[in-house]
Protein backbone atom coordinates (compact mmCIF):
# COMPACT_ATOMS: atom_id res chain seq x y z
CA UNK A 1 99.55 125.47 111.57
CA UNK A 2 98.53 122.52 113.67
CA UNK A 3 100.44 119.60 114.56
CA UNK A 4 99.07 116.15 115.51
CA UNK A 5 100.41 112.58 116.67
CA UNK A 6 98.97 109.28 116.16
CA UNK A 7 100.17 105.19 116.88
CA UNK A 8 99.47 102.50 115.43
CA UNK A 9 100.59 98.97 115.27
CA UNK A 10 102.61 96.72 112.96
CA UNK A 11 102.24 93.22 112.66
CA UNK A 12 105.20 91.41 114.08
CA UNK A 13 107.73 91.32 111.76
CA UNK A 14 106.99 93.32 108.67
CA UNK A 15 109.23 96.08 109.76
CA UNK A 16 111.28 95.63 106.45
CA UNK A 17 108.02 95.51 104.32
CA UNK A 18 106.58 98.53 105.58
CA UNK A 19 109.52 100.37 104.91
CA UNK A 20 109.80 99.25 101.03
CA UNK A 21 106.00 100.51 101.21
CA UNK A 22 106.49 103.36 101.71
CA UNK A 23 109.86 104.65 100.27
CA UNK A 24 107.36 103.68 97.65
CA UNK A 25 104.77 105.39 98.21
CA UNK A 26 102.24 106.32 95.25
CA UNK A 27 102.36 109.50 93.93
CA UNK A 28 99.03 110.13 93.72
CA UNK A 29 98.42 109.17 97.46
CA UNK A 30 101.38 111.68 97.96
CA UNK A 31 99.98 114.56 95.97
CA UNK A 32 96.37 113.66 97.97
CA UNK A 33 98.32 114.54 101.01
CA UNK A 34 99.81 117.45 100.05
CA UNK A 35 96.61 118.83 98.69
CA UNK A 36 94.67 118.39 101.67
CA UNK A 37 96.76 120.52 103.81
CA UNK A 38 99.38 117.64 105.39
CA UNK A 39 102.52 118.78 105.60
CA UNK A 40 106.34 117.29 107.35
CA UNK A 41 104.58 113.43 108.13
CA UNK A 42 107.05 111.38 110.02
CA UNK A 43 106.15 107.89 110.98
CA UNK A 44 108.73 106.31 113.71
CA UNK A 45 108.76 102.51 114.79
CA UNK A 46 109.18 101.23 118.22
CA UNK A 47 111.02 98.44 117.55
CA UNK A 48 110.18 96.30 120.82
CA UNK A 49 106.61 96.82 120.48
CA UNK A 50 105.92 97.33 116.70
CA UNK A 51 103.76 100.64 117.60
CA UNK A 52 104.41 102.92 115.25
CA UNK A 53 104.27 107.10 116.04
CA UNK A 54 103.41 109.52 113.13
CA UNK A 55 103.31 112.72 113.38
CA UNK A 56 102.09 115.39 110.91
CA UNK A 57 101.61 119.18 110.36
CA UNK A 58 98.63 120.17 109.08
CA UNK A 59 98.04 123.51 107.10
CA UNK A 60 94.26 122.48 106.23
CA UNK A 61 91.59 120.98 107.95
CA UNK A 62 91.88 117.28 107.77
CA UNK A 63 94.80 115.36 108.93
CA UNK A 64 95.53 111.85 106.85
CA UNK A 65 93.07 110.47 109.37
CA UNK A 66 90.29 112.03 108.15
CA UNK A 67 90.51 110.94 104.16
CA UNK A 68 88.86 107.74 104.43
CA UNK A 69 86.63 108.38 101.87
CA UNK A 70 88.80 108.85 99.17
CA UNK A 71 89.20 106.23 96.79
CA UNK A 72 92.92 105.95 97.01
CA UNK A 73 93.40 106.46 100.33
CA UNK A 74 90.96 103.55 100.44
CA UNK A 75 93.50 101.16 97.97
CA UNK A 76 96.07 102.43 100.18
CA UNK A 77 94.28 100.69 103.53
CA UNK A 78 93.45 97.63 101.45
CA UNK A 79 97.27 97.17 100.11
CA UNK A 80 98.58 97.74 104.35
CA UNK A 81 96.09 96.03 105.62
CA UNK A 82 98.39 92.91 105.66
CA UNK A 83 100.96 93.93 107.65
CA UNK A 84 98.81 95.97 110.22
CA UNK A 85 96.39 95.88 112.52
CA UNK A 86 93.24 97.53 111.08
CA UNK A 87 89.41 98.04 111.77
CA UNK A 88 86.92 96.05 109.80
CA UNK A 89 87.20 98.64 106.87
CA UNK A 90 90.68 98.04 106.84
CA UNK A 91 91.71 101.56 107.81
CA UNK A 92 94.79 100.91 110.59
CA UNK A 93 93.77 100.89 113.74
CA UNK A 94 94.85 104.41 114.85
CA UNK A 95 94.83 106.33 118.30
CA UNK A 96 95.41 110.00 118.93
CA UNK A 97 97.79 111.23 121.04
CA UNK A 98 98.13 114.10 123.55
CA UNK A 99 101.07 116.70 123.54
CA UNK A 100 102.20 116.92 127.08
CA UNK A 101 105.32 119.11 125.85
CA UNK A 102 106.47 121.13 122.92
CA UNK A 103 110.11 123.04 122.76
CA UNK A 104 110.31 125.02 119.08
């Protein structure tokens, strides 16, 4: 099992918003994840700077990253893309991280 990190960034003040989002989040989107292999996703928010840290376990191939193509994933972008920053196909604007440390 692989894990990876990512960050991206909020729009100032939607904190609340994103939240509702995704306590919300759309079954099938859900079920998407699950069947392509990503497993224990956490997304944290840095208040003062409105990055926001996800991290995910992977048991397949493709992280969430890499599901672009899919239809929902792509009604997903479209229906954040308000309240974050995002390349011109709306995807967020996402950087990978590097593990410097790891304690199990």
């Amino acid at each position: 099992m692989k894990k990876i990190a990512f960050k991206m960034k909020l729009k100032s003040g939607f904190k609340e918003e994103y939240k509702q989002r995704h306590d919300a989040i759309w079954p099938e989107l859900k079920e998407l994840l699950k069947e392509s292999g990503v497993t224990d996703y956490t997304i944290f928010l840095d208040d003062e700077t409105d990055i926001l840290f996800a991290v995910q376990k992977l048991d397949g191939k493709q992280s969430s990253q890499h599901l672009g193509s899919n239809a929902i994933v792509q009604k997903w972008w479209a229906y954040m893309a308000d309240i974050m920053e995002t390349n011109q196909d709306l995807s967020p604007v996402s950087v990978p991280l590097t593990r410097i440390f790891h304690l199990d």
